[in-house]
Protein backbone atom coordinates (compact mmCIF):
# COMPACT_ATOMS: atom_id res chain seq x y z
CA UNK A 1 0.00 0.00 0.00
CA UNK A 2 1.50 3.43 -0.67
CA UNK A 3 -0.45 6.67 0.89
CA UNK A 4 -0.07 10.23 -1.15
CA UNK A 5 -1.59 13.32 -0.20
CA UNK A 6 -3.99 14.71 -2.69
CA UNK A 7 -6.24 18.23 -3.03
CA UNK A 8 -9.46 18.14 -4.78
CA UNK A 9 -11.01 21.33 -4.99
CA UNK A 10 -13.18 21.95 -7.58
CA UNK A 11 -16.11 19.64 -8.99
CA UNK A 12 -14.40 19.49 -12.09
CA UNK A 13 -11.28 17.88 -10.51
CA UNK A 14 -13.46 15.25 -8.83
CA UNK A 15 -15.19 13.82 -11.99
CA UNK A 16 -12.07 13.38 -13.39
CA UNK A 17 -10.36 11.99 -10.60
CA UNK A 18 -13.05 9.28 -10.05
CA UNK A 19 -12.39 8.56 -13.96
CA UNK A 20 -9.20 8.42 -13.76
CA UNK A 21 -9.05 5.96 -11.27
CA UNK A 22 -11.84 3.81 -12.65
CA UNK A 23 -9.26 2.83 -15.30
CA UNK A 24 -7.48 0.14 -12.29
CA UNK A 25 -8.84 -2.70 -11.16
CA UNK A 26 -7.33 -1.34 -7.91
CA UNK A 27 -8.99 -0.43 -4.17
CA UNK A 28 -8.18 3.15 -3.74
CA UNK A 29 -9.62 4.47 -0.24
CA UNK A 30 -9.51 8.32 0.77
CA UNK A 31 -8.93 9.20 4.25
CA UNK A 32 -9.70 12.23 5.66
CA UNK A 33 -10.05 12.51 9.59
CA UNK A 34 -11.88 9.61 11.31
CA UNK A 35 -13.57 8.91 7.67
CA UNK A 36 -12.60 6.41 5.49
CA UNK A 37 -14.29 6.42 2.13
CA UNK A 38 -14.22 4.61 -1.46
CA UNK A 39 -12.43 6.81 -3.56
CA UNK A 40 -14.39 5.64 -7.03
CA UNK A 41 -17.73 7.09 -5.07
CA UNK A 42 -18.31 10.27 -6.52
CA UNK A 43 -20.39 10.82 -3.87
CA UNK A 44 -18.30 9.67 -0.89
CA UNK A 45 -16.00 12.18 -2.00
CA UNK A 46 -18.19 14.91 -1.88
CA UNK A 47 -19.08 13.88 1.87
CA UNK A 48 -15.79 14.83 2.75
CA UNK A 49 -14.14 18.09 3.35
CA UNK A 50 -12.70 18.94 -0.19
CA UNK A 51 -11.19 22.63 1.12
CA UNK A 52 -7.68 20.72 2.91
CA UNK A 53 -5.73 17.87 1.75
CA UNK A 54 -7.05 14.23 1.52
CA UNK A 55 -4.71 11.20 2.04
CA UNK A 56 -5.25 8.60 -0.90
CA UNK A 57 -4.52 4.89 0.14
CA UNK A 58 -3.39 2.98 -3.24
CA UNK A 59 -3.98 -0.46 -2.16
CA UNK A 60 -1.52 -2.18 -5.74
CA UNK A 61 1.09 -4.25 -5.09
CA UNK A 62 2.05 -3.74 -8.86
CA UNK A 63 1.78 -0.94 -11.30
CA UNK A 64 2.07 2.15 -8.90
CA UNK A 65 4.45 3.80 -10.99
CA UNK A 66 1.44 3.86 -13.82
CA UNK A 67 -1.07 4.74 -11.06
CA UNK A 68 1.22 7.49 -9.77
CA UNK A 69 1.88 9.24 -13.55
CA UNK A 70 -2.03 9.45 -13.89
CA UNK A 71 -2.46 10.88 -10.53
CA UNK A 72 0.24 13.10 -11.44
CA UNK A 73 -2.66 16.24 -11.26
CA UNK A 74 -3.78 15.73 -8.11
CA UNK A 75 -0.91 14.81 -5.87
CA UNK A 76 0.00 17.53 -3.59
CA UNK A 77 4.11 17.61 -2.05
C-alpha cells in the first residue's frame, strides 16, 4: 500500500479523478479525519471536506508507478 496526499477542490477535478481511477482494477480508499471512504464514489467524495488535503490509500502491489503518472494532477508535495 502506498499513501499520497492529494487536493481536490473543484467539482471538475473530482469527476475526473473518479475517472481516472476507474481505469485500475485497484482499491483506492480516501482518508480524511476519522472517515474512510471509497475513492471511485463520486459521492463519498463529496461527503468529505474537499477545502484541505485528503490522504489517498493505493492499495496495488504492482503498477504504482502507472497509477502514480495518472495521478500526477492531483498529488500535492
Amino acid at each position: 500500500m502506498k499513501t499520497v496526499r492529494i487536493s481536490l477542490n473543484s467539482i471538475d477535478k473530482v469527476k475526473s479523478f473518479v475517472n481516472d481511477l476507474t481505469k485500475f482494477d485497484t482499491d483506492f480508499d480516501l482518508v480524511s479525519g476519522r472517515y474512510v471512504i471509497d475513492a471511485k464514489s463520486i459521492m463519498g467524495i463529496f461527503s468529505l471536506d474537499l477545502s484541505k488535503p485528503i490522504d489517498l490509500n493505493i492499495h496495488a502491489e504492482s503498477d504504482i508507478d502507472e497509477i502514480l503518472a495518472v495521478l500526477s494532477p492531483y498529488i500535492i508535495q
